[in-house]
Protein backbone atom coordinates (compact mmCIF):
# COMPACT_ATOMS: atom_id res chain seq x y z
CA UNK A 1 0.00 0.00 0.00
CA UNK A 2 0.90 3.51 -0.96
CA UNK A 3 1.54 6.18 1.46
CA UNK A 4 -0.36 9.37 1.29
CA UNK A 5 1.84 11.93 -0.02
CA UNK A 6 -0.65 14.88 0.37
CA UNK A 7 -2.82 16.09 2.78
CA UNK A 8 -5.16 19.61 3.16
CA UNK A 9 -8.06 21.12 4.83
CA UNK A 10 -9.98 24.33 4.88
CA UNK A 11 -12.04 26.57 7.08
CA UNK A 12 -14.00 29.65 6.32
CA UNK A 13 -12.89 32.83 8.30
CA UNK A 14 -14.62 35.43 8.46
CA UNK A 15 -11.88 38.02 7.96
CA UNK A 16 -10.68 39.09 4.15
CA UNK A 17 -7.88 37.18 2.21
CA UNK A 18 -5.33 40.10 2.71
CA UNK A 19 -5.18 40.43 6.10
CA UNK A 20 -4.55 37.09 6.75
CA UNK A 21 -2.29 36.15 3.86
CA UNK A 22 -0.07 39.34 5.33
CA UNK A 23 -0.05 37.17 8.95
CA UNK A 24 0.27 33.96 7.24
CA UNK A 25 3.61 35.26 5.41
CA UNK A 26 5.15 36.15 7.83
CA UNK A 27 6.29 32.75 9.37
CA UNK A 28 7.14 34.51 12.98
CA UNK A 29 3.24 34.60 13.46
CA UNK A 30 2.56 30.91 12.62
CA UNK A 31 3.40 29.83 16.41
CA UNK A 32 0.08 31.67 17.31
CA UNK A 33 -1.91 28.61 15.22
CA UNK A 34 0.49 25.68 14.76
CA UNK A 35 0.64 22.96 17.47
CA UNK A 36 4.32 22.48 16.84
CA UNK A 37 5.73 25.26 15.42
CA UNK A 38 8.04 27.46 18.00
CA UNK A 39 9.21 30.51 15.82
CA UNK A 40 10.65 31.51 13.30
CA UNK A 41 13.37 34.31 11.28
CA UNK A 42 12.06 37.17 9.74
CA UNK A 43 14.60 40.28 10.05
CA UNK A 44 12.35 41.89 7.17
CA UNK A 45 9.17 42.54 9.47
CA UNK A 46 6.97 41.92 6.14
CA UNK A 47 5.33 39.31 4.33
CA UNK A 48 8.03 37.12 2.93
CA UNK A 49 8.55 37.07 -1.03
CA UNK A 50 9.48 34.13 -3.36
CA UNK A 51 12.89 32.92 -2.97
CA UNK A 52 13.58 34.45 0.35
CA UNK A 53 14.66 31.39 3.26
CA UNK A 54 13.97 31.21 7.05
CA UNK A 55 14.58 28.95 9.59
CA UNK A 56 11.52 27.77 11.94
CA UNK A 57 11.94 26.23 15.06
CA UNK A 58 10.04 23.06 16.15
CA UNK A 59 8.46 21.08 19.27
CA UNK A 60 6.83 17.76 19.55
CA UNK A 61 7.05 16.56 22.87
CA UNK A 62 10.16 16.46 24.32
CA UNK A 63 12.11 16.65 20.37
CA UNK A 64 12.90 19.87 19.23
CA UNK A 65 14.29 20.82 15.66
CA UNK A 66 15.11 23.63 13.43
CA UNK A 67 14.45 23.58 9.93
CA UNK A 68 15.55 25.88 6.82
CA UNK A 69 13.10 27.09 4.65
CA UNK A 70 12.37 28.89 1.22
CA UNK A 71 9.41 30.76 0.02
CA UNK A 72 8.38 29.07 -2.94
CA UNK A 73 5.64 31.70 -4.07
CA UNK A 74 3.78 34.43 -2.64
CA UNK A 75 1.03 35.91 -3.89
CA UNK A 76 -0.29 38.77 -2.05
CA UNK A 77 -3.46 38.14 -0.56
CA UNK A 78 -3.92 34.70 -2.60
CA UNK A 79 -1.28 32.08 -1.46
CA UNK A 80 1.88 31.37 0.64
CA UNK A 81 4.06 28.58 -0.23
CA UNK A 82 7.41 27.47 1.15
CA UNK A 83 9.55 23.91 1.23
CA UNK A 84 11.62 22.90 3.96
CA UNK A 85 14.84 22.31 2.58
CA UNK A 86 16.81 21.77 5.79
CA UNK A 87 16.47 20.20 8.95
CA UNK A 88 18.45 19.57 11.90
CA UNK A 89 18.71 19.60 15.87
CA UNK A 90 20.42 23.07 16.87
CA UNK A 91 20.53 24.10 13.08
CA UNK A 92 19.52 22.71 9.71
CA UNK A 93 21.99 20.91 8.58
CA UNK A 94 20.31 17.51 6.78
CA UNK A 95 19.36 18.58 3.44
CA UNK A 96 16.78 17.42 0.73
CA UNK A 97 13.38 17.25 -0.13
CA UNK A 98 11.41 17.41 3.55
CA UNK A 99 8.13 18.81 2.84
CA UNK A 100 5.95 21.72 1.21
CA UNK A 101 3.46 23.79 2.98
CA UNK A 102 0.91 25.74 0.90
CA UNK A 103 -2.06 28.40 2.13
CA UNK A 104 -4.54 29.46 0.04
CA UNK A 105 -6.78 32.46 0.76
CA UNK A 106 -9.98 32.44 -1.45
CA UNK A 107 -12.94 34.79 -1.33
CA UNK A 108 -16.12 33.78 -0.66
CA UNK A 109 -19.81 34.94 1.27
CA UNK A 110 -18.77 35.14 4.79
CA UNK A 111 -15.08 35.78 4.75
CA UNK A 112 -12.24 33.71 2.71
CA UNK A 113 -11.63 30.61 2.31
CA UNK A 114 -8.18 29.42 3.89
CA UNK A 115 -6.70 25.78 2.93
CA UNK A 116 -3.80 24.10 4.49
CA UNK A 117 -1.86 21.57 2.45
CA UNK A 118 1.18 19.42 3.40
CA UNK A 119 3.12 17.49 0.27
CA UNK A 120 5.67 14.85 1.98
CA UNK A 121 8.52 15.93 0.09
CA UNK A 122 10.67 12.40 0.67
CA UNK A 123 9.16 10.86 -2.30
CA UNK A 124 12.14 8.71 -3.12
CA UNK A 125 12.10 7.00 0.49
CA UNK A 126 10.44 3.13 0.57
CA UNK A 127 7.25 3.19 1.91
CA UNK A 128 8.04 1.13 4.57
CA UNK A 129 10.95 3.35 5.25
CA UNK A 130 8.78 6.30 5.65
CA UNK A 131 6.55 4.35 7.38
CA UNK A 132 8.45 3.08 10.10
CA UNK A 133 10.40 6.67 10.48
CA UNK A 134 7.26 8.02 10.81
CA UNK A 135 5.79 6.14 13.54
CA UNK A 136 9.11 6.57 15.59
CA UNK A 137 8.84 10.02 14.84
CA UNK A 138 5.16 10.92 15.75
CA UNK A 139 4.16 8.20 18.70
CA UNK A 140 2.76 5.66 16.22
CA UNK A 141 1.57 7.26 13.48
CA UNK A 142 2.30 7.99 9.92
CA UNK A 143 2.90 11.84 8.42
CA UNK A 144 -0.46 12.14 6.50
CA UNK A 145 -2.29 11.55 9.71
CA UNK A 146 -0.62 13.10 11.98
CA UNK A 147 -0.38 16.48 9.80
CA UNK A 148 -3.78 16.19 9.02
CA UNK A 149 -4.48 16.75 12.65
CA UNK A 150 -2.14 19.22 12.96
CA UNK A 151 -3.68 21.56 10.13
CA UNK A 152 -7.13 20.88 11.33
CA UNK A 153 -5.90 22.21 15.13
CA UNK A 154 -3.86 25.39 13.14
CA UNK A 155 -6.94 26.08 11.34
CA UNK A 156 -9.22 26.16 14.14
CA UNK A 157 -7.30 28.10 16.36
CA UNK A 158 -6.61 30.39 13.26
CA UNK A 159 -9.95 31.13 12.84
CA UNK A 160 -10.68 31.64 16.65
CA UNK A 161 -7.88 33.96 16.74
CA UNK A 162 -8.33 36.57 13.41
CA UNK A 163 -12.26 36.35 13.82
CA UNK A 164 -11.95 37.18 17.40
CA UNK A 165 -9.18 40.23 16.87
């Protein structure tokens, strides 16, 4: 069997596409909504543009990790995309393909539309490499599911947040 490779969801918040895309690229902001993320580098202050990198930092549990990104596009007030290119304990240092994360902003009655989508970037790992990495990794479960949760949690507590403010 296959792994899942790709997983998204969306909620509808009642706030326009702009002002969150602006939060949204921005990566410092993203530890107000994800479960694991701890922070991130952004000496600019602004949204981030294509091609510009930062470096998040990471909890689960007791592991903590830093990884090196790049903006991959960045479309104001439409989407945010960046792949983590480096990971590592202290400071990226293990390069390759980790992972994509897109957010899309759409327009619609009631607010905009924001999805969440996670691409496994290790696409040239076994299956039951990934598999059993993953498990270790996440306390007996693979990626898919486990980020699936995790975007459902940075959603809702996204759309607490902004339709609160």
């Amino acid at each position: 069997m296959s792994r899942t490779m790709q997983v998204s969801d969306s909620v509808i918040i009642d706030v326009d596409p702009l002002t969150i895309w602006t939060q949204v690229a921005d990566p410092t902001q993203m530890p107000r909504w994800s479960p694991e993320n701890t922070g991130a580098t952004n000496e600019s202050g602004r949204p981030l543009e294509a091609g510009e990198v930062f470096d998040g930092t990471n909890r689960r549990g007791r592991a903590r990790w830093i990884t090196q990104c790049v903006v991959a596009e960045s479309d104001r007030g439409r989407r945010f995309v960046f792949h983590v290119r480096k990971i590592g304990v202290g400071r990226p240092v293990l390069g390759g393909r980790i992972a994509t994360w897109a957010y899309d902003f759409e327009p619609v009655d009631g607010g905009t539309r924001v999805t969440e989508t996670w691409t496994d970037g290790r696409t040239a790992w076994p299956d039951w490499l990934a598999g059993a990495f993953d498990r270790a990794a996440t306390g007996g479960k693979v990626f898919a599911d486990f980020q699936r949760g995790n975007i459902r949690r940075t959603l809702a507590t996204m759309k607490a947040e902004l339709e609160q403010a």
